[in-house]
ModelCIF file with pLDDT and N, C-alpha, C, O atoms, coordinates in Angstrom:
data_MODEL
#
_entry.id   MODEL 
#
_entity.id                         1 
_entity.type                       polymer 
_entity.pdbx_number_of_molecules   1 
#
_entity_poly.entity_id                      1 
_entity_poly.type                           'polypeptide(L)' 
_entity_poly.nstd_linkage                   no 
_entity_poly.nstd_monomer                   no 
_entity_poly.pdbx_seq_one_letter_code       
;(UNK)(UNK)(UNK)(UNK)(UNK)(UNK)(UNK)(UNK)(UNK)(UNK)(UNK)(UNK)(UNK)(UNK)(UNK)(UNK)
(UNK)(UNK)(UNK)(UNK)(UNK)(UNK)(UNK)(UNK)(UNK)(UNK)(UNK)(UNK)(UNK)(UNK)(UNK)(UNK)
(UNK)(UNK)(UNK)(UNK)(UNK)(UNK)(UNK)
;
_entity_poly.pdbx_seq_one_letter_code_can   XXXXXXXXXXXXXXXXXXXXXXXXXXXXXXXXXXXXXXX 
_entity_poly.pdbx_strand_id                 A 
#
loop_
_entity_poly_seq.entity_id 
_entity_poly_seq.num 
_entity_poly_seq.mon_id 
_entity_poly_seq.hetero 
1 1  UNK n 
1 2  UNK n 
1 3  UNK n 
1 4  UNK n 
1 5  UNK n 
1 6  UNK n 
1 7  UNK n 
1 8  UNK n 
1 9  UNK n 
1 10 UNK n 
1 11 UNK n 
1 12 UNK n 
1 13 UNK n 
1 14 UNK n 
1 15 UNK n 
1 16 UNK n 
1 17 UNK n 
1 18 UNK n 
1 19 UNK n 
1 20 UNK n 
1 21 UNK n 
1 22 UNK n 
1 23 UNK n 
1 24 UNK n 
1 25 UNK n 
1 26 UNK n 
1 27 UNK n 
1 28 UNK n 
1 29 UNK n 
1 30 UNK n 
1 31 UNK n 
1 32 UNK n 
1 33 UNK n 
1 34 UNK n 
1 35 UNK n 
1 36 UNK n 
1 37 UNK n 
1 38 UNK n 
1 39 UNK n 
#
_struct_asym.id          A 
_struct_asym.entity_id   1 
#
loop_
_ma_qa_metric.id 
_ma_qa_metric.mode 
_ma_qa_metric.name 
_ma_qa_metric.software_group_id 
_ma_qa_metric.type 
1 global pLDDT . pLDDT 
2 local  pLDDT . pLDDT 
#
_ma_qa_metric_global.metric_id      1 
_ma_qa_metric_global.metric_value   94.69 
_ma_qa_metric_global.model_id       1 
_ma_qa_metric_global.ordinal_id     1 
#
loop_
_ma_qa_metric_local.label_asym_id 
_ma_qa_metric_local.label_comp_id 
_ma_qa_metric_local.label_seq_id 
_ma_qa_metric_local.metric_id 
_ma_qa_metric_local.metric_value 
_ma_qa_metric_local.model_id 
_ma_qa_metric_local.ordinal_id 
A UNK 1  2 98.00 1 1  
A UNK 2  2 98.00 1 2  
A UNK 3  2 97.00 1 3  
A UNK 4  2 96.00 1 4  
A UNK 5  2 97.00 1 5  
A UNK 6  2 97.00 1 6  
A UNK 7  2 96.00 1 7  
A UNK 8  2 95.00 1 8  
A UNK 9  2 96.00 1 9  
A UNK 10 2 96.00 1 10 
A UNK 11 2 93.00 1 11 
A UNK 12 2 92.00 1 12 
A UNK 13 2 94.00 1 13 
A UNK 14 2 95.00 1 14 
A UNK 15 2 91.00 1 15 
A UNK 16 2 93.00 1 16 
A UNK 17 2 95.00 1 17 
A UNK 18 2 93.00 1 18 
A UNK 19 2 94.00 1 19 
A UNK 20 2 92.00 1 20 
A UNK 21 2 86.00 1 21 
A UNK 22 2 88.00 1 22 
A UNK 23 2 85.00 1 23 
A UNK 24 2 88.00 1 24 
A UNK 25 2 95.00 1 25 
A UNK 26 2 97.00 1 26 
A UNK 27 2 97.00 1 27 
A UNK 28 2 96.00 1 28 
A UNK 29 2 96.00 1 29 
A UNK 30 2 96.00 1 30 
A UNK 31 2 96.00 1 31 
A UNK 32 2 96.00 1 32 
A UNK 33 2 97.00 1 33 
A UNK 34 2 97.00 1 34 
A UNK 35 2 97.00 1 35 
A UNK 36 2 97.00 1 36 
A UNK 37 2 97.00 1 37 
A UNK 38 2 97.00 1 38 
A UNK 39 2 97.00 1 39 
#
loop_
_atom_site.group_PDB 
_atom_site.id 
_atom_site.type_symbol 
_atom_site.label_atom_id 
_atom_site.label_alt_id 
_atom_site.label_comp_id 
_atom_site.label_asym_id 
_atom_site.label_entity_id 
_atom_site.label_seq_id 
_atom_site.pdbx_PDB_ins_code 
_atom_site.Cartn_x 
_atom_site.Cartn_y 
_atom_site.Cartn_z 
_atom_site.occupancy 
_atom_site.B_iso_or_equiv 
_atom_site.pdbx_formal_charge 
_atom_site.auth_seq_id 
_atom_site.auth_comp_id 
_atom_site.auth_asym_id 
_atom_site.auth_atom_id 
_atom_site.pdbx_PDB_model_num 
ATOM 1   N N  . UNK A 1 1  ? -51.079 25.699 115.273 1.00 98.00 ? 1  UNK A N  1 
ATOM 2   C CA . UNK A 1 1  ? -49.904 25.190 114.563 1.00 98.00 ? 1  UNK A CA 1 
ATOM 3   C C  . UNK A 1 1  ? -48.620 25.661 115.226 1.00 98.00 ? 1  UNK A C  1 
ATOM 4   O O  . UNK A 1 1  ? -47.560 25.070 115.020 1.00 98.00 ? 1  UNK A O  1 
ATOM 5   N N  . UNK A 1 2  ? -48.715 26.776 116.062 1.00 98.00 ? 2  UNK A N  1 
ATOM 6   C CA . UNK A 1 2  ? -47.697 27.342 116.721 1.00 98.00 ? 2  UNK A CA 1 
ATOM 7   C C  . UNK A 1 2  ? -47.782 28.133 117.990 1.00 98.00 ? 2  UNK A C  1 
ATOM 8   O O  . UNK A 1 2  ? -48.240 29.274 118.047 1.00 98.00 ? 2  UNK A O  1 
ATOM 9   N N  . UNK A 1 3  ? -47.279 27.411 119.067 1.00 97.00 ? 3  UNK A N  1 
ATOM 10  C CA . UNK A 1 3  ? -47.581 28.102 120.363 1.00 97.00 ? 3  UNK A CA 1 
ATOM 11  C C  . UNK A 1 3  ? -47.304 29.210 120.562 1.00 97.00 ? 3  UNK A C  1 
ATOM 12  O O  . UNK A 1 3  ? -48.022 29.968 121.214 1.00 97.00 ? 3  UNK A O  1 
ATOM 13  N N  . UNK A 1 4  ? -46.120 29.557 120.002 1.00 96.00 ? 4  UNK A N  1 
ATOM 14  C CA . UNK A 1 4  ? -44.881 30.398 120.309 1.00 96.00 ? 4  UNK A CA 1 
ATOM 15  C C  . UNK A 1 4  ? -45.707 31.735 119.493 1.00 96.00 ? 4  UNK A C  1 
ATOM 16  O O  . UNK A 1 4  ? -46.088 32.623 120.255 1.00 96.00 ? 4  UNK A O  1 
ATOM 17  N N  . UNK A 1 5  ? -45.918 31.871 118.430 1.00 97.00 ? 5  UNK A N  1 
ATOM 18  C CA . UNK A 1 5  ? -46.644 32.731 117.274 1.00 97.00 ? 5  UNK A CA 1 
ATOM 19  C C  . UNK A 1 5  ? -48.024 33.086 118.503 1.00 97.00 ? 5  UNK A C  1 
ATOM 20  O O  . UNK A 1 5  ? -48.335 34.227 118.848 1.00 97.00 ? 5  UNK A O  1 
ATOM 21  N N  . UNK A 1 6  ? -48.770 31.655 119.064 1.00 97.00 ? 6  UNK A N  1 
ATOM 22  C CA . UNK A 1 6  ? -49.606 32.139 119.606 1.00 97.00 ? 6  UNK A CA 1 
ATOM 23  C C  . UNK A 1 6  ? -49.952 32.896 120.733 1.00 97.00 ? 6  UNK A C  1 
ATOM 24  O O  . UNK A 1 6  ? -50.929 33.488 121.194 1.00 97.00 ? 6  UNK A O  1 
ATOM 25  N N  . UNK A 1 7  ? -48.189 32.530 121.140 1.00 96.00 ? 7  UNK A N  1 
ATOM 26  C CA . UNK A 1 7  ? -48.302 33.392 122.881 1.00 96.00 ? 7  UNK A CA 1 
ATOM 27  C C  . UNK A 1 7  ? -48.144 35.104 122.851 1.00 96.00 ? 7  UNK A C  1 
ATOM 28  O O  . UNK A 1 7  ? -48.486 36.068 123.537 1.00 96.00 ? 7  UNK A O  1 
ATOM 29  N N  . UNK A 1 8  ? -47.386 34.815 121.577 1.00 95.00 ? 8  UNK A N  1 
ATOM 30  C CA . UNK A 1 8  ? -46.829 36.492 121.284 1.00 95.00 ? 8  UNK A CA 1 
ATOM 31  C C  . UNK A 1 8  ? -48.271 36.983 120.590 1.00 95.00 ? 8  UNK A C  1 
ATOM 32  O O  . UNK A 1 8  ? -48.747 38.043 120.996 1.00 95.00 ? 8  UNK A O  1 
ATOM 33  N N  . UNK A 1 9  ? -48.727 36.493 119.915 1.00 96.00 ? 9  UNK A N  1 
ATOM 34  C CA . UNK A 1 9  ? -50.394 37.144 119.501 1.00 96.00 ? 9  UNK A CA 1 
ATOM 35  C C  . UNK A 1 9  ? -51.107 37.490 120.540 1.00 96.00 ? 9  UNK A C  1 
ATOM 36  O O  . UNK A 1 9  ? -51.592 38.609 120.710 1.00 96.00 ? 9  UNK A O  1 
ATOM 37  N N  . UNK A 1 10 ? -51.219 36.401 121.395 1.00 96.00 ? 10 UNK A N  1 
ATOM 38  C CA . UNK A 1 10 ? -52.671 36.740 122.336 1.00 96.00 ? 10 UNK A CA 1 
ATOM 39  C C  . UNK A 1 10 ? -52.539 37.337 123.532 1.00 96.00 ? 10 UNK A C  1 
ATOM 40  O O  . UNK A 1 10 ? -53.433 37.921 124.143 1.00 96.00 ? 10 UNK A O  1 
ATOM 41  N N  . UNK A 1 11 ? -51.003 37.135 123.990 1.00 93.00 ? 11 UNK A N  1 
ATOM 42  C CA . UNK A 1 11 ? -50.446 38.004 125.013 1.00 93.00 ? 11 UNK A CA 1 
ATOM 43  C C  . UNK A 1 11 ? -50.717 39.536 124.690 1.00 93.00 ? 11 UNK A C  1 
ATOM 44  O O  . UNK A 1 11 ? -51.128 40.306 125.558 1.00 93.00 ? 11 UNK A O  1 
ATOM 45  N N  . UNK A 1 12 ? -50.447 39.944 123.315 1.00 92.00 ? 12 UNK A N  1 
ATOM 46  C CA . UNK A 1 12 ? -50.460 41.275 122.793 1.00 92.00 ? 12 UNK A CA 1 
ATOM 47  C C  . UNK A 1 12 ? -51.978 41.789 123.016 1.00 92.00 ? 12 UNK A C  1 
ATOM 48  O O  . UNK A 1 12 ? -52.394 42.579 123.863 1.00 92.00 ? 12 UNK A O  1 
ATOM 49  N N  . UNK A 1 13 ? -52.456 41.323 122.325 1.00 94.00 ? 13 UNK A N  1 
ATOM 50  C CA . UNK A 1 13 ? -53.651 41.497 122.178 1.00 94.00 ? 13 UNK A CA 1 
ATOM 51  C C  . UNK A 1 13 ? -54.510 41.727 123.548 1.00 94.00 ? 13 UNK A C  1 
ATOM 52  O O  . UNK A 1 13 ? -55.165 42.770 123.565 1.00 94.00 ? 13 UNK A O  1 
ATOM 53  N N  . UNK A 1 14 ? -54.586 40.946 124.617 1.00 95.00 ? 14 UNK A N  1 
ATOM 54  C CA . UNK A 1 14 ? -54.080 41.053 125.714 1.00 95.00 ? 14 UNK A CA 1 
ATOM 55  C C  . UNK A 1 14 ? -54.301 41.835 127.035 1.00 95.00 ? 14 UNK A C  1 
ATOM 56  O O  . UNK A 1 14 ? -54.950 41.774 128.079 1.00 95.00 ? 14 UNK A O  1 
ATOM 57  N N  . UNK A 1 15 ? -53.125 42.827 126.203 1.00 91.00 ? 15 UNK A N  1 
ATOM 58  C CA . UNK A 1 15 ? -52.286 43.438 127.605 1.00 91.00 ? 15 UNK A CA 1 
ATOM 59  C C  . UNK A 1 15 ? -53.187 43.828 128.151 1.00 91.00 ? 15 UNK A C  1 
ATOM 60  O O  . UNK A 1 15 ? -53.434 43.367 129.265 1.00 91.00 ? 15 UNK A O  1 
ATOM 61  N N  . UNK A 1 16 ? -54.290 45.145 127.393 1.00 93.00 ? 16 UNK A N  1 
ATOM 62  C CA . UNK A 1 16 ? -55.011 45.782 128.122 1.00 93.00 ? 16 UNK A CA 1 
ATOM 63  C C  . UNK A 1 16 ? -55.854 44.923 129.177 1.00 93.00 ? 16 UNK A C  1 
ATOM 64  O O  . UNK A 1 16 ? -56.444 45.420 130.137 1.00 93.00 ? 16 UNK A O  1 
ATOM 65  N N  . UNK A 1 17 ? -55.833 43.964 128.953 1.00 95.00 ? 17 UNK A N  1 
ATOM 66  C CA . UNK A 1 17 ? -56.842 42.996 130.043 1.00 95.00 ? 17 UNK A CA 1 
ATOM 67  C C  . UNK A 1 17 ? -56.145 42.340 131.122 1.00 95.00 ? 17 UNK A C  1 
ATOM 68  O O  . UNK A 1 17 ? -56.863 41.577 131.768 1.00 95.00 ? 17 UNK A O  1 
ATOM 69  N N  . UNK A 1 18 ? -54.750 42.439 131.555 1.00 93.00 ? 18 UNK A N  1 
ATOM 70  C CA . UNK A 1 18 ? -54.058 42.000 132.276 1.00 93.00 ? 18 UNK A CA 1 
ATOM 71  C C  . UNK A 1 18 ? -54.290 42.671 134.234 1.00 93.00 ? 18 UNK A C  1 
ATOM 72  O O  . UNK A 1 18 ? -54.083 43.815 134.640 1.00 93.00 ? 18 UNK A O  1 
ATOM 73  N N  . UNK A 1 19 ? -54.569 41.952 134.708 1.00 94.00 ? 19 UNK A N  1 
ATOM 74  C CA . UNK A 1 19 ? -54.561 42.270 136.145 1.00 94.00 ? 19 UNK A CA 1 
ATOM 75  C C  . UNK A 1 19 ? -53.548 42.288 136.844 1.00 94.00 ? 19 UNK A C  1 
ATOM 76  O O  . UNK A 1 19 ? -52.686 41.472 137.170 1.00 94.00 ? 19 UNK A O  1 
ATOM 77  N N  . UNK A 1 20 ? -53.825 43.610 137.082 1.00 92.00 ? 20 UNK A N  1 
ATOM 78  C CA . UNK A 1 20 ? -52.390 44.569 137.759 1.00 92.00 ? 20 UNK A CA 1 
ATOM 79  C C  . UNK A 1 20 ? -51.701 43.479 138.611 1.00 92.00 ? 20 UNK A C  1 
ATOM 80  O O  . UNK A 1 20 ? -52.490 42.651 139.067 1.00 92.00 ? 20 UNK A O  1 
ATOM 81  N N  . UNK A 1 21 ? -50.331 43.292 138.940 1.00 86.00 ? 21 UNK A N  1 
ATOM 82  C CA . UNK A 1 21 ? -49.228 42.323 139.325 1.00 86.00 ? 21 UNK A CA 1 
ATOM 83  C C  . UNK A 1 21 ? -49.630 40.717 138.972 1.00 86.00 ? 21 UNK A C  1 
ATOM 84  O O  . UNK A 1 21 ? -48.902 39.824 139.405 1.00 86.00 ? 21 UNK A O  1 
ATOM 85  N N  . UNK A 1 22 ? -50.873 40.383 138.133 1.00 88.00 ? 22 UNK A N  1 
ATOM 86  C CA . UNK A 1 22 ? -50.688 39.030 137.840 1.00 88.00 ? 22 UNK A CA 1 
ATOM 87  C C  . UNK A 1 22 ? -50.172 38.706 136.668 1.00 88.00 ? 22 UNK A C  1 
ATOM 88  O O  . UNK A 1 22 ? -50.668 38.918 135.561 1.00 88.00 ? 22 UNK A O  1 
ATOM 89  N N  . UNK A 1 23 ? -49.083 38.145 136.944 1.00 85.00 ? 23 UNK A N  1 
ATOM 90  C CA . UNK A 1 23 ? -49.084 37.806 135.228 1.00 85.00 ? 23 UNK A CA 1 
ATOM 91  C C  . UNK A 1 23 ? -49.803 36.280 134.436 1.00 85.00 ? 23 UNK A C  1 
ATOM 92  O O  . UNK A 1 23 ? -49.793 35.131 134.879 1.00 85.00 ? 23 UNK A O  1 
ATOM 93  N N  . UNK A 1 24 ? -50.285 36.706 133.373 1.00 88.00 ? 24 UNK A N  1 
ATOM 94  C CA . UNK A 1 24 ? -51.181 35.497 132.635 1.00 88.00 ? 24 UNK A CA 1 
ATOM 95  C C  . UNK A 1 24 ? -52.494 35.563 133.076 1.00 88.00 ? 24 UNK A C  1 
ATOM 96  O O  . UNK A 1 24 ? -53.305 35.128 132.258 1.00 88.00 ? 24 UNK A O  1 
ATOM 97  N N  . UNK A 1 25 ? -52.913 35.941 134.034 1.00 95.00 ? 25 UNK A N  1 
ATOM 98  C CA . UNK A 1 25 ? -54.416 36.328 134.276 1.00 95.00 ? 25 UNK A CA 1 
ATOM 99  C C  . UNK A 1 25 ? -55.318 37.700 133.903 1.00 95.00 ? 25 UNK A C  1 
ATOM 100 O O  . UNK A 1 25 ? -55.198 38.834 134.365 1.00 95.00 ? 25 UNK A O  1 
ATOM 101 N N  . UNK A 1 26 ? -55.846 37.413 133.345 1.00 97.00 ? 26 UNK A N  1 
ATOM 102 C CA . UNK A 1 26 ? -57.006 38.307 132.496 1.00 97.00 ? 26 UNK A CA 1 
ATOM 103 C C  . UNK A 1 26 ? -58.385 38.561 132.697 1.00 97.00 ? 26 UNK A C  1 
ATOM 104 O O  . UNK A 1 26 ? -59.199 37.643 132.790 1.00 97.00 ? 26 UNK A O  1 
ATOM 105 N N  . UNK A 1 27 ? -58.736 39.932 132.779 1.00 97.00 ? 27 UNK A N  1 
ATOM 106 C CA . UNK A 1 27 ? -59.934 40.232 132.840 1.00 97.00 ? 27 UNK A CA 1 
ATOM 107 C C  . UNK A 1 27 ? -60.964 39.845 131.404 1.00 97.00 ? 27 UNK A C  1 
ATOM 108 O O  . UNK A 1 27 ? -61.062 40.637 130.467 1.00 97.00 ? 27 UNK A O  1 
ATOM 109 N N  . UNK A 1 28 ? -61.548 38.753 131.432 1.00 96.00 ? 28 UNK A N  1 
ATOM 110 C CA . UNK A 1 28 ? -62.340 38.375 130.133 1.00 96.00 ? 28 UNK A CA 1 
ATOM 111 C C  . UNK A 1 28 ? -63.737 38.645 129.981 1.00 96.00 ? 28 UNK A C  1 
ATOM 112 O O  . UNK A 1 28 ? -64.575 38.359 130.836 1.00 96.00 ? 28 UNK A O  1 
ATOM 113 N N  . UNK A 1 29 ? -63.956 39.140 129.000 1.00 96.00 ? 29 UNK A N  1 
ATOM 114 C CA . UNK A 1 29 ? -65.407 39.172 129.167 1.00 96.00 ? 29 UNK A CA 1 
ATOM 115 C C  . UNK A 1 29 ? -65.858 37.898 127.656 1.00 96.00 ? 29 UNK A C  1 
ATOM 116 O O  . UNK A 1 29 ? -64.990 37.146 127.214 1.00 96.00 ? 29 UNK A O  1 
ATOM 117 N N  . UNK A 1 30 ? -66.991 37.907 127.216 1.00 96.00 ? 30 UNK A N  1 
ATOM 118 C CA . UNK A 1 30 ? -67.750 37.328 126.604 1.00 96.00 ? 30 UNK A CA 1 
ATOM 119 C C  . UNK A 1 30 ? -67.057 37.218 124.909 1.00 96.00 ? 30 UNK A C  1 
ATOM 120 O O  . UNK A 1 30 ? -67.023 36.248 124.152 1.00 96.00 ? 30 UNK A O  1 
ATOM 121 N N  . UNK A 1 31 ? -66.673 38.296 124.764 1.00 96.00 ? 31 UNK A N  1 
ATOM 122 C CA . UNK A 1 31 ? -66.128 38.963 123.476 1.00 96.00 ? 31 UNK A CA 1 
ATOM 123 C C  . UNK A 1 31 ? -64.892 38.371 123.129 1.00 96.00 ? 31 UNK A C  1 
ATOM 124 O O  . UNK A 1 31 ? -64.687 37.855 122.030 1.00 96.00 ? 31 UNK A O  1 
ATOM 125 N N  . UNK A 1 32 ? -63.818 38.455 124.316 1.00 96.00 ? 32 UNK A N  1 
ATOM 126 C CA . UNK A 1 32 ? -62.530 38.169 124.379 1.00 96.00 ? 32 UNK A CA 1 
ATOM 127 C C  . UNK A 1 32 ? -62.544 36.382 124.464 1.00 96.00 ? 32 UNK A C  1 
ATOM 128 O O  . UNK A 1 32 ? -61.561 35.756 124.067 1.00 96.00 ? 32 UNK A O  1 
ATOM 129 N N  . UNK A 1 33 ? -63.224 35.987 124.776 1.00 97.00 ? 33 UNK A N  1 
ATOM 130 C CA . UNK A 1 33 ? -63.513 34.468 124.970 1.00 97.00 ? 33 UNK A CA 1 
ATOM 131 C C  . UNK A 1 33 ? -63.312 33.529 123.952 1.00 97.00 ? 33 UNK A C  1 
ATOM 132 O O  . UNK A 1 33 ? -62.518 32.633 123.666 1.00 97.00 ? 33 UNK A O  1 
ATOM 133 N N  . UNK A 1 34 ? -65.123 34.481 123.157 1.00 97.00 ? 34 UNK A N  1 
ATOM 134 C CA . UNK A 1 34 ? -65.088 34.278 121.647 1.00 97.00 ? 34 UNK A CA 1 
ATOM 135 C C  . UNK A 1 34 ? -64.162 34.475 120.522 1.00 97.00 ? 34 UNK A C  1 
ATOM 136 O O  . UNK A 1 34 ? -64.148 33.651 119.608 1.00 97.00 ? 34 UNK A O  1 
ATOM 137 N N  . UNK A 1 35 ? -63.496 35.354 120.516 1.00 97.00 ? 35 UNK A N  1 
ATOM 138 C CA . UNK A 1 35 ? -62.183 35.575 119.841 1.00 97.00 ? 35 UNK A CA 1 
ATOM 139 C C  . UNK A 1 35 ? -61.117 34.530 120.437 1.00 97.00 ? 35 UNK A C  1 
ATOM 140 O O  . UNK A 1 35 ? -60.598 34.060 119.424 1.00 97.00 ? 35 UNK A O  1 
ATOM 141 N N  . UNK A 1 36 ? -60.584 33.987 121.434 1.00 97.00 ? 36 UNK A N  1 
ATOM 142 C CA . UNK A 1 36 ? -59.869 32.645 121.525 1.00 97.00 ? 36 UNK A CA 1 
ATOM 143 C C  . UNK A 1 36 ? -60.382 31.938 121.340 1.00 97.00 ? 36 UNK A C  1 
ATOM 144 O O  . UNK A 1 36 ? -59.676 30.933 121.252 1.00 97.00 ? 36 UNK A O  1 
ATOM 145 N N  . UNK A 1 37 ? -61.519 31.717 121.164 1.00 97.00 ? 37 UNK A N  1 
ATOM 146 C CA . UNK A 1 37 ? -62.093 30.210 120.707 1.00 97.00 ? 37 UNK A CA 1 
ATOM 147 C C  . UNK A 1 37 ? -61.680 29.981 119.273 1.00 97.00 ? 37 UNK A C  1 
ATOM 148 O O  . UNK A 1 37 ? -61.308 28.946 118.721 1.00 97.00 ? 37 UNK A O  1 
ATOM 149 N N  . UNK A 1 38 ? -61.836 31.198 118.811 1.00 97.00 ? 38 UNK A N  1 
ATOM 150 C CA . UNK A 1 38 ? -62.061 31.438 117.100 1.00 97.00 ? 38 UNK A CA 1 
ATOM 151 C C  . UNK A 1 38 ? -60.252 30.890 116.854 1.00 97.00 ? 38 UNK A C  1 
ATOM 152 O O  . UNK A 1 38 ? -60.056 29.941 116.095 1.00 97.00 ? 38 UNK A O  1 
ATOM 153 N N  . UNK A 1 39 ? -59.299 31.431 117.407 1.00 97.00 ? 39 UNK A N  1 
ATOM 154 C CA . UNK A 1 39 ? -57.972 31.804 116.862 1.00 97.00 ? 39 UNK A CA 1 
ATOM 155 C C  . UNK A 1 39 ? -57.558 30.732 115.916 1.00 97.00 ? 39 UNK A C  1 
ATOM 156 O O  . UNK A 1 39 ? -56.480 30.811 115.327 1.00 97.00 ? 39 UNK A O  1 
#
């Protein structure tokens, strides 16, 4: 319903998975997947 709500959620959520100097690319595993599918 809201991108903006969603970028600031899942970005947060996130960080810890962020690859060092990329920004927006993420280390995902199986878990983290399932939880965006769900959102």
């Amino acid at each position: 319903a809201d991108r903006y709500k969603a970028e600031y959620e899942v970005r947060k959520s996130l960080k810890k998975k962020t690859v060092p100097g990329k920004i927006g690319i993420y280390k995902l595993g199986p878990k983290q997947l399932e939880e965006l599918r769900k959102y």
